[in-house]
Structures are given as structure tokens and as C-alpha cells.
N, C-alpha and C. Protein backbone atom coordinates (compact mmCIF):
# COMPACT_ATOMS: atom_id res chain seq x y z
N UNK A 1 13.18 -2.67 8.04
CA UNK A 1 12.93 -2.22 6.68
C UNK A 1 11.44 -1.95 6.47
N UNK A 2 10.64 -2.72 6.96
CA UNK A 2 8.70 -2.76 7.20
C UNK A 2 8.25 -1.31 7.41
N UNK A 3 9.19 -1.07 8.67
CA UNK A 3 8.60 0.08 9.42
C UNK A 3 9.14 1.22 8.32
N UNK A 4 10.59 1.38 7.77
CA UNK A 4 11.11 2.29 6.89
C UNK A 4 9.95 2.58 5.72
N UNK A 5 10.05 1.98 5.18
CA UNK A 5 8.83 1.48 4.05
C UNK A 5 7.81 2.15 4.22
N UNK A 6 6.85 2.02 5.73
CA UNK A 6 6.17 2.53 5.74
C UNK A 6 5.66 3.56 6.04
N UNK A 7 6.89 4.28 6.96
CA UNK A 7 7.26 5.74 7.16
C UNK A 7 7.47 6.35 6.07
N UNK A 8 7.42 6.20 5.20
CA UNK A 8 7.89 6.80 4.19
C UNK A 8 6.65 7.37 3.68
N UNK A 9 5.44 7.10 3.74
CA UNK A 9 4.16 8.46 2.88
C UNK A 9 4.33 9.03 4.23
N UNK A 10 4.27 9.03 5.68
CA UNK A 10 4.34 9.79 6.25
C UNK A 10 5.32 10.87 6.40
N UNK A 11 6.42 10.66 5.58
CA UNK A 11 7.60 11.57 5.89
C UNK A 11 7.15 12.65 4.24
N UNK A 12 6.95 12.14 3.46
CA UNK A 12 6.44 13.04 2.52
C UNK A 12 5.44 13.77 2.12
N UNK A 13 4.23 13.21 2.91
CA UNK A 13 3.01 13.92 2.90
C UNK A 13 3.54 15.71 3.16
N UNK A 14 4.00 16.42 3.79
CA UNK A 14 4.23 17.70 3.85
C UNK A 14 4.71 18.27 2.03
N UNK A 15 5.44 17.43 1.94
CA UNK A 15 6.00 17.59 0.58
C UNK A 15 5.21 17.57 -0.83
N UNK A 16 4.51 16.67 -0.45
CA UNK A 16 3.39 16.27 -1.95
C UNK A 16 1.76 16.60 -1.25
N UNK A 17 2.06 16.94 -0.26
CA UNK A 17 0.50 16.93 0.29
C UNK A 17 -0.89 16.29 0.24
N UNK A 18 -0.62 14.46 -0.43
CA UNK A 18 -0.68 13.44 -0.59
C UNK A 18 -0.60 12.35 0.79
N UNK A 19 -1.23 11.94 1.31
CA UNK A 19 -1.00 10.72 2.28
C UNK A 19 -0.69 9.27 1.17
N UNK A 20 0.27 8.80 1.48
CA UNK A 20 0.45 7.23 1.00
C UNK A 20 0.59 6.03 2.09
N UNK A 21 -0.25 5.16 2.01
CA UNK A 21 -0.27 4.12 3.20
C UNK A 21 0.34 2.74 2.08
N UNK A 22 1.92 2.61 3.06
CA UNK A 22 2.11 1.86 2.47
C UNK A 22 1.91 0.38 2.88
N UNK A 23 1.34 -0.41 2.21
CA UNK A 23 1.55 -2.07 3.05
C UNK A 23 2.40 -3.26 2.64
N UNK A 24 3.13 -3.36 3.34
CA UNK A 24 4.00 -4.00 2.97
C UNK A 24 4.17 -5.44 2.83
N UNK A 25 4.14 -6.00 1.86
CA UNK A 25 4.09 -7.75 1.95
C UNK A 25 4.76 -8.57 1.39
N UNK A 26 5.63 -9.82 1.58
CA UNK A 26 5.73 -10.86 1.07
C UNK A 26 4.62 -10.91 -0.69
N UNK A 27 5.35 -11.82 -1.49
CA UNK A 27 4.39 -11.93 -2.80
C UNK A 27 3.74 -12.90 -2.45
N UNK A 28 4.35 -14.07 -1.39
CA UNK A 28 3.13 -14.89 -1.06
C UNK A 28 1.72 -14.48 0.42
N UNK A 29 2.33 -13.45 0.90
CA UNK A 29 1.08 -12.80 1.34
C UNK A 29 0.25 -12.58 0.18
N UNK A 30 0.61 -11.20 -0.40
CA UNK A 30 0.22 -10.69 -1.49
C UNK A 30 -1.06 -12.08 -2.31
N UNK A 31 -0.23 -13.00 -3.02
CA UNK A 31 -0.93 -13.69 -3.30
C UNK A 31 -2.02 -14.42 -3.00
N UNK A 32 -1.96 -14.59 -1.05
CA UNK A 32 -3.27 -15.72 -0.42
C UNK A 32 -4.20 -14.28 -0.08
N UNK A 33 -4.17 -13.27 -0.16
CA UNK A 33 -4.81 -12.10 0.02
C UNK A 33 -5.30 -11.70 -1.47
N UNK A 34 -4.88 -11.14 -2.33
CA UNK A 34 -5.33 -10.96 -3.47
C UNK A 34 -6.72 -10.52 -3.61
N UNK A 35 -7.67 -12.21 -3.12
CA UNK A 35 -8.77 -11.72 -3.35
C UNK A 35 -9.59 -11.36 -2.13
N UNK A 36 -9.09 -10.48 -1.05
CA UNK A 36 -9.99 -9.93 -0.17
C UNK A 36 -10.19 -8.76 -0.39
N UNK A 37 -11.64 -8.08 -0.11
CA UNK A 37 -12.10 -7.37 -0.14
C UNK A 37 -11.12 -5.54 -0.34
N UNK A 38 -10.23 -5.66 0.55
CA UNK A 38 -8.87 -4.90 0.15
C UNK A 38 -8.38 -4.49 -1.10
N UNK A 39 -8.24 -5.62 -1.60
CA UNK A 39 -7.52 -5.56 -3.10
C UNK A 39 -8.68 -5.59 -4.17
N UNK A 40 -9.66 -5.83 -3.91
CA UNK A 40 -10.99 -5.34 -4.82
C UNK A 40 -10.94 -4.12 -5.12
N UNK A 41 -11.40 -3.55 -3.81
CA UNK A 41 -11.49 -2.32 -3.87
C UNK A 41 -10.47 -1.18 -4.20
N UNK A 42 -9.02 -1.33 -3.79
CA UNK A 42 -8.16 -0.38 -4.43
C UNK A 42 -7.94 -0.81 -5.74
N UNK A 43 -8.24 -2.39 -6.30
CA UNK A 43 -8.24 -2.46 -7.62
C UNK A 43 -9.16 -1.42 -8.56
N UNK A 44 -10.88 -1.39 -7.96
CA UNK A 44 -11.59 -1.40 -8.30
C UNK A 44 -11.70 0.90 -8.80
N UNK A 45 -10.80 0.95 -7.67
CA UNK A 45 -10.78 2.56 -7.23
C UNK A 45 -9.52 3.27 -8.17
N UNK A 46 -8.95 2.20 -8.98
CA UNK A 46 -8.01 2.61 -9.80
C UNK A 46 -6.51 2.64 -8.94
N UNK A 47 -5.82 2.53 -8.12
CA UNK A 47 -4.76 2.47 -7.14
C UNK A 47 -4.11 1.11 -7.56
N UNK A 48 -2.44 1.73 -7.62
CA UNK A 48 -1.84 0.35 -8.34
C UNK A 48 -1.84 -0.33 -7.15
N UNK A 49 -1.47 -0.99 -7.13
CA UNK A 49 -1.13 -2.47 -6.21
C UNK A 49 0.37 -3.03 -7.03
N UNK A 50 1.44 -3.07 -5.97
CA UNK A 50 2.63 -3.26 -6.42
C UNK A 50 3.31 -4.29 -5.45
């Protein structure tokens, strides 16, 4: 399902002509990560985080 997930901006980029990198995580990844430098910055760059 990881890999599906994340094939998926690659299978549409032709379509929307948009790259989407998706990363895929657990909410408790998500959560012990939060505050690295990562999630600053796409916070910071306006990019949801979901």
C-alpha cells in the first residue's frame, strides 16, 4: 500500500504537470518527527501536511 501511495504523484504528474512526493507515515511517526526540520519547512512554505 506504501509503495501504491507513493506512486501515485508519479503516475499523475503527466496529467497535472505537478510532481507530488508523497510520504507516507504512521501518526505516531508523524508525531516523534513533527518537529524536524522537514515539517518546518513544508509548514513554513505553505504545503499541507496530512
Amino acid at each position: 500500500m506504501k509503495k501504491r501511495i507513493m506512486a501515485i504523484g508519479f503516475d499523475i504528474y503527466p496529467d497535472i504537470g505537478v510532481m507530488i512526493s508523497a510520504k507516507v507515515m504512521t501518526e505516531e511517526q508523524f508525531m516523534v518527527m513533527i518537529d524536524f526540520m522537514f515539517f518546518r519547512q513544508v509548514s513554513k512554505d505553505g504545503i499541507t501536511v496530512l
